[in-house]
Protein backbone atom coordinates (compact mmCIF):
# COMPACT_ATOMS: atom_id res chain seq x y z
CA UNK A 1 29.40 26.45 -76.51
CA UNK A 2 29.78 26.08 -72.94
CA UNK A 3 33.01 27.33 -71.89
CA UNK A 4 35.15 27.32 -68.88
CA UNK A 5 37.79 29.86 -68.42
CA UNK A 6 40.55 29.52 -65.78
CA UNK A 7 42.99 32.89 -65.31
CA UNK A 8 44.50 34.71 -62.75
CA UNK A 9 42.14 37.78 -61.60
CA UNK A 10 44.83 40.50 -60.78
CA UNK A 11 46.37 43.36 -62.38
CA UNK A 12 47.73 41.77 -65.72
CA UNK A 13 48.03 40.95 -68.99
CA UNK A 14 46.78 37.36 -69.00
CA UNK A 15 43.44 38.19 -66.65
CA UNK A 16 42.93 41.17 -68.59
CA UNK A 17 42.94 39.17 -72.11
CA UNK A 18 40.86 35.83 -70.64
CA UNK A 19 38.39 38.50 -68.34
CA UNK A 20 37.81 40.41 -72.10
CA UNK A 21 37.65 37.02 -74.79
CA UNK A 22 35.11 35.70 -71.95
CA UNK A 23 32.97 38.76 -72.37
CA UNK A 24 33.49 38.91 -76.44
CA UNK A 25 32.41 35.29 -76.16
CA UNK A 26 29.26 35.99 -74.34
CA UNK A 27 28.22 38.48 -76.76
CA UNK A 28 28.38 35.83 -79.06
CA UNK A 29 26.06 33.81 -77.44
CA UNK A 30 28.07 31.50 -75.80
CA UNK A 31 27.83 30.15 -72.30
CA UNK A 32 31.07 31.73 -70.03
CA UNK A 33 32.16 30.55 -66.51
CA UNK A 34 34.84 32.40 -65.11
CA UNK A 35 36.87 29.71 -62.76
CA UNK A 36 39.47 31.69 -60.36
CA UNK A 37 40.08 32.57 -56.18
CA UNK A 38 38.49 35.80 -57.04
CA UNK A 39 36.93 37.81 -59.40
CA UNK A 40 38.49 38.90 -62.69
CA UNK A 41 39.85 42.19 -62.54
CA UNK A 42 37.54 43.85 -65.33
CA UNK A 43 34.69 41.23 -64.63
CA UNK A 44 32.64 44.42 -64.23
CA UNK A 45 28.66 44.58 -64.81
CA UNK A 46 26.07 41.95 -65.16
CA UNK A 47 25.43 39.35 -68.39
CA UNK A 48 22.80 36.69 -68.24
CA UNK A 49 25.60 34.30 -69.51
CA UNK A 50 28.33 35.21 -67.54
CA UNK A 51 28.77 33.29 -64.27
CA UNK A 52 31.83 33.68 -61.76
CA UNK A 53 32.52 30.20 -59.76
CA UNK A 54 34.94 30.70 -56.81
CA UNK A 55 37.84 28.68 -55.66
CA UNK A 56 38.08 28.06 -52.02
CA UNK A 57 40.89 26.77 -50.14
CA UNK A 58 41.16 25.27 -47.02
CA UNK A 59 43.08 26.07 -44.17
CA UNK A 60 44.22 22.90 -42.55
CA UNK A 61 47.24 22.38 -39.81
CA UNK A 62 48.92 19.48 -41.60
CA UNK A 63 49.55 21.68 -44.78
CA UNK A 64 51.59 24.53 -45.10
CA UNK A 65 50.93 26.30 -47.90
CA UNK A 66 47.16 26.33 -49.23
CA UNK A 67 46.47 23.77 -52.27
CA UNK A 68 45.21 25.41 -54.78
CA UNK A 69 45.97 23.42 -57.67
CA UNK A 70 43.82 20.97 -56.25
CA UNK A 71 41.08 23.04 -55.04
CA UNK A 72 41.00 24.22 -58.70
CA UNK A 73 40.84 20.91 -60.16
CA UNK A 74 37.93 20.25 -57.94
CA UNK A 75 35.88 23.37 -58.53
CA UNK A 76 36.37 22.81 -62.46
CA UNK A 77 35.24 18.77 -61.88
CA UNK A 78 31.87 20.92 -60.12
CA UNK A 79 31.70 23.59 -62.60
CA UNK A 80 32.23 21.09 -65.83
CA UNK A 81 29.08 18.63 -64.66
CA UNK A 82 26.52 21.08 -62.98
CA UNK A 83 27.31 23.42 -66.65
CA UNK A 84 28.21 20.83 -68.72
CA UNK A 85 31.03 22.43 -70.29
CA UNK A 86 31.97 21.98 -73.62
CA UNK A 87 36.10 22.48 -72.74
CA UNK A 88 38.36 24.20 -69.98
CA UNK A 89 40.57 27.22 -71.56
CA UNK A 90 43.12 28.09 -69.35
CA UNK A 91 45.16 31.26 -69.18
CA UNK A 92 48.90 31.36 -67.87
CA UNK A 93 49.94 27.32 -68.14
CA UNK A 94 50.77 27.07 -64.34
CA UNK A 95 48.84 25.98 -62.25
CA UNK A 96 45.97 25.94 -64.94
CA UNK A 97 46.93 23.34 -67.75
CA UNK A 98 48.01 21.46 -64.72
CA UNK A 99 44.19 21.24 -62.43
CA UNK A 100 42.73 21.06 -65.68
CA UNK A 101 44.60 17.81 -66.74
CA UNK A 102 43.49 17.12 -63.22
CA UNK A 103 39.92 17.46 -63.36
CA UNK A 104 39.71 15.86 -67.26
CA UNK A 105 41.20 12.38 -65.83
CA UNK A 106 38.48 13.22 -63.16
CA UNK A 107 35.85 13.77 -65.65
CA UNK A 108 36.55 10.85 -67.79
CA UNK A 109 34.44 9.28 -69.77
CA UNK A 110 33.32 12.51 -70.45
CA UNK A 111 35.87 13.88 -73.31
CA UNK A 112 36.22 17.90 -72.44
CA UNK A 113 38.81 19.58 -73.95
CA UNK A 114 41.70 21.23 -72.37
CA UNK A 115 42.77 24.08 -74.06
CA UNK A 116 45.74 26.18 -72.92
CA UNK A 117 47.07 30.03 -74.04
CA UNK A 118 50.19 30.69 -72.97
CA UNK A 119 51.14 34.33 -71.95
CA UNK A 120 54.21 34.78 -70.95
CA UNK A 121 56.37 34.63 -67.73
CA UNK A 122 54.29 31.67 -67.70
CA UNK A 123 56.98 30.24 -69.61
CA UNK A 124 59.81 32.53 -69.97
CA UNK A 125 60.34 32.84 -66.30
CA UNK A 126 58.34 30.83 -63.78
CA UNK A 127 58.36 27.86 -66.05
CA UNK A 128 62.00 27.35 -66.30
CA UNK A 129 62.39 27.16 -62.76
CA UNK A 130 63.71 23.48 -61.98
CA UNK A 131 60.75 22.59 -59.47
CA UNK A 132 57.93 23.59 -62.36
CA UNK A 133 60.31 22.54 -65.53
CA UNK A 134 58.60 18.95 -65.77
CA UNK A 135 54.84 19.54 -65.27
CA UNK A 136 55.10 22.80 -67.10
CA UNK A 137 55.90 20.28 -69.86
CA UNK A 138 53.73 17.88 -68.92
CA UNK A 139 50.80 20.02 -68.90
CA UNK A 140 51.37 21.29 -72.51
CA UNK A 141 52.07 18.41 -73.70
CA UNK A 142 48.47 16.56 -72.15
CA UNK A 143 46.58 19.66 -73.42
CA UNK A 144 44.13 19.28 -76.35
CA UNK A 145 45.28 22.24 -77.77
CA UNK A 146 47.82 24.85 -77.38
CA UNK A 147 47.95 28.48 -78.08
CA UNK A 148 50.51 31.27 -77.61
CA UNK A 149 50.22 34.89 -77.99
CA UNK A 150 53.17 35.97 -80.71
CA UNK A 151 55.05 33.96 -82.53
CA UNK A 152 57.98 35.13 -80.18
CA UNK A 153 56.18 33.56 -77.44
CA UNK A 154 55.74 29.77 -79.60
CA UNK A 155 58.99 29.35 -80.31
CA UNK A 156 60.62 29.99 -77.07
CA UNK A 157 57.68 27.19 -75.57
CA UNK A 158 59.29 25.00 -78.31
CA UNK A 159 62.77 25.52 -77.70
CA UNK A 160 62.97 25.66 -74.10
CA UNK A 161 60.92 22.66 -73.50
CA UNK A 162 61.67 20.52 -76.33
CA UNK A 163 57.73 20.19 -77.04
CA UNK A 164 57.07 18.70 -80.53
CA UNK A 165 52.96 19.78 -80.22
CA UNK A 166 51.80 22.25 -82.57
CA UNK A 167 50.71 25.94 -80.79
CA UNK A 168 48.46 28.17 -82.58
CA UNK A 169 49.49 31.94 -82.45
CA UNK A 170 46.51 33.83 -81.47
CA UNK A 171 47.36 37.56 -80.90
CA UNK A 172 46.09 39.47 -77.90
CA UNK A 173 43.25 41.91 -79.13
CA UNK A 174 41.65 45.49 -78.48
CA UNK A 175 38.35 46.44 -78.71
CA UNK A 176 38.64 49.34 -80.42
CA UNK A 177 35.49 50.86 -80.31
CA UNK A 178 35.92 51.49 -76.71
CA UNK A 179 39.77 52.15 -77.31
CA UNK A 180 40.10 55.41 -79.29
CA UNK A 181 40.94 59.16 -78.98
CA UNK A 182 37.88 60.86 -77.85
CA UNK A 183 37.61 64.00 -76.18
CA UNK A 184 40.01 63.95 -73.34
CA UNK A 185 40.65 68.00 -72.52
CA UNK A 186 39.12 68.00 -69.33
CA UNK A 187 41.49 64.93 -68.58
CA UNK A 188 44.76 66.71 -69.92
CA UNK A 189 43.41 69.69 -67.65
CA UNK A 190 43.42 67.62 -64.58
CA UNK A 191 47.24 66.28 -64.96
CA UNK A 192 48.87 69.03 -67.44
CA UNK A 193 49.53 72.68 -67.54
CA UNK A 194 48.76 74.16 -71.42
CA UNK A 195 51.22 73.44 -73.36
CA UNK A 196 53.00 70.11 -71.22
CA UNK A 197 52.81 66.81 -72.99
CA UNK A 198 51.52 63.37 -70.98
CA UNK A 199 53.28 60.21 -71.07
CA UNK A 200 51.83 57.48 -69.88
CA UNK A 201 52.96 53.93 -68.53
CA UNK A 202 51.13 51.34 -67.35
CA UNK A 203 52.29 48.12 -65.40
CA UNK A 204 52.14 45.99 -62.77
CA UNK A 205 55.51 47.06 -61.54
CA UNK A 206 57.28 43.98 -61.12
CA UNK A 207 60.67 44.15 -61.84
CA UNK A 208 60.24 42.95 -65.22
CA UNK A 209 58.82 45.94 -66.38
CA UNK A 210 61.41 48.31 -65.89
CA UNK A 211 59.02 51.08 -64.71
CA UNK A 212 62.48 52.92 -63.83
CA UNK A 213 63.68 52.81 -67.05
CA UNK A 214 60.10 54.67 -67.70
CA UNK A 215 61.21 57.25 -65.25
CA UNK A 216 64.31 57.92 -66.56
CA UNK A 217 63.15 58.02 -69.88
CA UNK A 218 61.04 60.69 -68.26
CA UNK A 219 64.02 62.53 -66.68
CA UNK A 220 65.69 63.50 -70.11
CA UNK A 221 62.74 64.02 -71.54
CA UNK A 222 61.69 66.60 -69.54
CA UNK A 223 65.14 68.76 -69.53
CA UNK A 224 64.11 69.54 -73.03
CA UNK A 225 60.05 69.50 -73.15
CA UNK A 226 57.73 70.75 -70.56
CA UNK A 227 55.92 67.24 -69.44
CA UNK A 228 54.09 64.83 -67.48
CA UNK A 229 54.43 60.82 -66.54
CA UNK A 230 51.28 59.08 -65.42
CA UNK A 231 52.16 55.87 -64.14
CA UNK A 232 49.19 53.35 -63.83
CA UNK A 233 49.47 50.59 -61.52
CA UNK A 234 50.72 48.86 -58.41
CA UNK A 235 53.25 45.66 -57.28
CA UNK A 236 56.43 45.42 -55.94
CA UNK A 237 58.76 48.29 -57.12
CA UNK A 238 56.52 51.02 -56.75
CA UNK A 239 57.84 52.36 -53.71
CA UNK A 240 61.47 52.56 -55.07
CA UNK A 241 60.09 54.30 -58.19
CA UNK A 242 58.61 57.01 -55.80
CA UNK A 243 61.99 57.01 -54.20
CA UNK A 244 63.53 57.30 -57.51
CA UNK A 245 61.71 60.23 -58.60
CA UNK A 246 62.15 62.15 -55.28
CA UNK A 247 66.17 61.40 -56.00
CA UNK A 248 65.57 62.80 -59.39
CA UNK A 249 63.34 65.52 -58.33
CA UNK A 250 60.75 65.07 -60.34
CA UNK A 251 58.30 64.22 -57.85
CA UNK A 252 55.89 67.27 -59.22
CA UNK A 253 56.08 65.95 -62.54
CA UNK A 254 54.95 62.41 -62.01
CA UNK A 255 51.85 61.08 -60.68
CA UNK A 256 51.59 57.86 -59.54
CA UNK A 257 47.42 56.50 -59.99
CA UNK A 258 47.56 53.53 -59.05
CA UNK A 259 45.44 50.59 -60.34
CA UNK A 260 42.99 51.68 -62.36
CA UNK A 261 40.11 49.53 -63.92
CA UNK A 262 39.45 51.83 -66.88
CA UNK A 263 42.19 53.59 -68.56
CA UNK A 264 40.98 54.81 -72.14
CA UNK A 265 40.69 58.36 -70.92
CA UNK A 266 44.03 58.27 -69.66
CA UNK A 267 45.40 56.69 -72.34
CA UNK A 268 43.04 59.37 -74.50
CA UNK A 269 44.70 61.96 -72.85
CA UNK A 270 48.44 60.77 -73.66
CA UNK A 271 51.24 62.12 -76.41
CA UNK A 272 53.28 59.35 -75.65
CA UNK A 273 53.54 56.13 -74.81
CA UNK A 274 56.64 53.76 -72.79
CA UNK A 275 57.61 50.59 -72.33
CA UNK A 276 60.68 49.76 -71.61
CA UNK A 277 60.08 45.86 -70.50
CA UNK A 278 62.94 43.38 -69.96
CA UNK A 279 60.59 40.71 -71.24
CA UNK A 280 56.73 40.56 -73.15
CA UNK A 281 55.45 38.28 -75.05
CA UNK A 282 53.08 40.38 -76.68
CA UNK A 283 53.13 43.85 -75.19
CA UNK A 284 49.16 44.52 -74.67
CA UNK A 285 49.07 47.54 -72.55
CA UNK A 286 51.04 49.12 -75.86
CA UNK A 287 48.23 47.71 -78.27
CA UNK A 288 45.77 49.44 -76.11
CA UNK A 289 47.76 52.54 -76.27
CA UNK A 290 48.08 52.41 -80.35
CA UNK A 291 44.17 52.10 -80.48
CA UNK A 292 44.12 55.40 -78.74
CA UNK A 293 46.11 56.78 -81.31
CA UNK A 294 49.46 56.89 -79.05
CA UNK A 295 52.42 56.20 -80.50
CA UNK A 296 54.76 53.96 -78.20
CA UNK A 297 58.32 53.85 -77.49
CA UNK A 298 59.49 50.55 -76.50
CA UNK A 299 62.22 48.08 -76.04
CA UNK A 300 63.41 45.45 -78.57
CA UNK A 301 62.23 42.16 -76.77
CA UNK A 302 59.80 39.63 -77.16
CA UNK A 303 56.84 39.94 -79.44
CA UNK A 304 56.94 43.98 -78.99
CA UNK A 305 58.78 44.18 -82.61
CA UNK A 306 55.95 41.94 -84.15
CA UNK A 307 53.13 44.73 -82.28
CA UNK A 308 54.11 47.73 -83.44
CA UNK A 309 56.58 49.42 -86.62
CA UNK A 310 59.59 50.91 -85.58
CA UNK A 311 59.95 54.19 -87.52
CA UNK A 312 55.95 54.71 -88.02
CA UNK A 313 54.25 53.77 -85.22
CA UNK A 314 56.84 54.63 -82.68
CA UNK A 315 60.18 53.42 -81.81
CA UNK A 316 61.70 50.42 -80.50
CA UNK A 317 65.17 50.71 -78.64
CA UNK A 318 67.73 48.04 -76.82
CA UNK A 319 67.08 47.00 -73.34
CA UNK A 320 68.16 49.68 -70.89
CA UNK A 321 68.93 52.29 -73.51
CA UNK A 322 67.62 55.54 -71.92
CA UNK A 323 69.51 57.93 -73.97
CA UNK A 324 68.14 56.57 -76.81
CA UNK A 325 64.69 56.13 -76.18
CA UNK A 326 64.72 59.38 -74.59
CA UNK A 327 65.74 61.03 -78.13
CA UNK A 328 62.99 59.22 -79.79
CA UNK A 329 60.92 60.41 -77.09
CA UNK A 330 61.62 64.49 -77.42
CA UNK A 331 61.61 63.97 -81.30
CA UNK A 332 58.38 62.89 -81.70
CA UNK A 333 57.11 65.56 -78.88
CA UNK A 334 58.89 68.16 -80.24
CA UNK A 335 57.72 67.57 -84.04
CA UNK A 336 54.04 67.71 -84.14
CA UNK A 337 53.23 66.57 -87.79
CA UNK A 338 55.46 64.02 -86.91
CA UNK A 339 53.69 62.80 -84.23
CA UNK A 340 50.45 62.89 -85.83
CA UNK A 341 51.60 60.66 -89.01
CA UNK A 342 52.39 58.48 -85.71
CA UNK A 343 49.13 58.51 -84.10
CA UNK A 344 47.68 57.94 -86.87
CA UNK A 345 49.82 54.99 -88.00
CA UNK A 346 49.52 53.68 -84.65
CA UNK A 347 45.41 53.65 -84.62
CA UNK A 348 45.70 51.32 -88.16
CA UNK A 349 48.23 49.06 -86.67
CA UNK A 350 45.76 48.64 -83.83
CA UNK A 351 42.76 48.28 -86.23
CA UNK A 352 44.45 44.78 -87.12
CA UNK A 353 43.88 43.33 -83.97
CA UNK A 354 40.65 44.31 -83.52
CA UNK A 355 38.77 41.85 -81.34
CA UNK A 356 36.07 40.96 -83.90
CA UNK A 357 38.70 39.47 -85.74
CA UNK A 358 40.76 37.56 -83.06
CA UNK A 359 37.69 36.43 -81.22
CA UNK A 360 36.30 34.80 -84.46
CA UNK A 361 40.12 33.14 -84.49
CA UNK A 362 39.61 31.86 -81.28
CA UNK A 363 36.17 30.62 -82.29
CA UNK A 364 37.22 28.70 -84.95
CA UNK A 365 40.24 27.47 -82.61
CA UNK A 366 37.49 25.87 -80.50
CA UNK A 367 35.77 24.29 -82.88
CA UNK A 368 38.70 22.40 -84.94
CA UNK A 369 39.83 21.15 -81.05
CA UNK A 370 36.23 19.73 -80.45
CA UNK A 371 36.14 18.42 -83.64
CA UNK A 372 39.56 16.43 -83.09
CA UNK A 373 40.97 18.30 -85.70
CA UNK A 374 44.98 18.49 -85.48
CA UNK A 375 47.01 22.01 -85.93
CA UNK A 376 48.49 22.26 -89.38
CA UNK A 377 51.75 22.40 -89.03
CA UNK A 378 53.78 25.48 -89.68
């Protein structure tokens, strides 16, 4: 197949999963072309059938703000009849679904499909706003076919936008052959003293994140255990997090990293895992923790409780409950066998979304929406 795939190229979770299914893809043999303003994230290294296609946007007095939905639209219109594309996927519904609906009516007589994944805020936050409600809808709707990443994540597209259209749940994924343990002493070296244990988070530190829950998760943890926090990442709150941990005087104890492209030996490296997220559809970052054999504290929101086993692969606590996640936290690093029964629980749970397996769901996806071939119903 020919395929066309439309994300966002910055630090998160919907570029990350579109930049890795691309490259699955291509080592399947099909045809990828990456359609964004820039290039993807971890769009690293050269493959014959991987192309990047760039989005420019003009700068013209009469308009304000740049048009990107339409310079989108355009560039897939080019992209679609130069590569004769089989169909457009499109990560993150806005403004995706919505230039790809564009560029189909553009394209017509030609019958490529339009298929969309939904991620997330995509529709839990920036969707419900009043000025995106209707062609958020709209561009569902129009789509050829429709996927969402839990089954949290479906039903809250169906209830908060009255949509009737079947949605395939299609899990994020992890490769876990590159996603394990491994030898990460010289790693531990670098950040801990003997003895200390590393916990890790990784965001993009919007405020949906709650990276200063993390900290002061962090805070109690270390009164009782000798410890670390690596925080991975970059956006909006990080200064008041560095604030926050100069307040708390833990400013020795926490190194901030960050973006990072790579993370396994970080995430090699790490005893614990936190997330402590107001809102996530799926919860990927924690996935690729598990496949390293970390076991993850988390809150109790979105698709997190479908991801990982409270009580075996970590712990799952309310929204803003530092107290509480901060005893699960000191249990587990306090209890070693404990910890390994969840390490090791955690690297099976991750072992079921393997990306072998969710690729060749995505493959299959494909081919039943090029064949014409209607959702079952659920």
């Amino acid at each position: 197949m020919n395929i066309g795939i439309t994300c966002y190229p910055t630090y998160g979770g919907s570029g990350v999963v579109a930049t890795e299914l691309g490259k699955a893809l291509a080592e399947r043999g099909h045809n990828i072309h990456f359609i964004s303003y820039a290039l993807p994230m971890r769009l690293t290294g050269f493959t014959d059938n991987v192309v990047f296609h760039e989005v420019e946007t003009s700068s013209y007095p009469l308009f304000d703000f740049p048009l990107y939905t339409l310079a989108l639209a355009s560039k897939m219109v080019e992209v679609a009849r130069f590569e004769k594309l089989d169909l457009f996927h499109c990560h993150y519904a806005i403004p995706h679904a919505t230039s790809a609906f564009l560029a189909k009516e553009m394209l017509a007589p030609t019958n490529i499909k339009v298929i969309t994944t939904l991620h997330g805020t995509d529709i839990t936050l920036v969707g419900l706003e009043p000025s995106f409600l209707s062609v958020m809808k709209f561009s569902i709707e129009r789509s050829d076919g429709v996927t969402a990443v839990s089954r949290f994540l479906r039903e809250k597209t169906l209830t908060n936008y009255g949509i009737e259209k079947e949605i395939e749940v299609i899990p994020n994924f992890v490769d876990t052959k590159k996603y394990h343990r491994g030898n990460a002493e010289e790693v531990r070296k670098h950040f801990a003293a003997p003895g200390e244990r590393i916990l890790v988070h990784t965001s993009n530190f919007r405020p949906v994140k709650r990276v200063a829950d993390a900290i002061r998760v962090f805070n109690e943890v270390l009164k009782k255990v000798p410890s670390k926090l690596i925080l991975v990442g970059d956006g909006p709150d990080r200064s008041q997090c560095e604030i926050l941990c100069r307040e708390l005087g833990i400013q020795e104890h926490v190194k901030f990293l960050g973006k990072q492209i790579d993370i396994v030996h970080i995430l090699a490296a790490a005893d614990l895992f936190l997330m402590p997220s107001q809102s996530e559809s799926f919860g990927l970052s924690a996935l690729e923790a598990m496949a390293c054999s970390v076991p993850v504290i988390s809150s109790s929101v979105g698709g997190l409780p479908e991801l990982q086993i409270h009580g075996q692969t970590g712990f799952i606590a309310e929204i803003g409950d530092i107290d509480r996640m901060a005893k699960y936290a000191i249990d587990l690093l306090t209890n070693p066998t404990k910890h390994q029964l969840f390490a090791d629980a955690a690297r099976r749970r991750a072992l079921e979304f393997e990306a072998d397996k969710i690729v060749g769901h995505y493959e299959r996806y494909y081919e039943r929406v090029l064949e014409g071939i209607e959702t079952p119903a659920k």
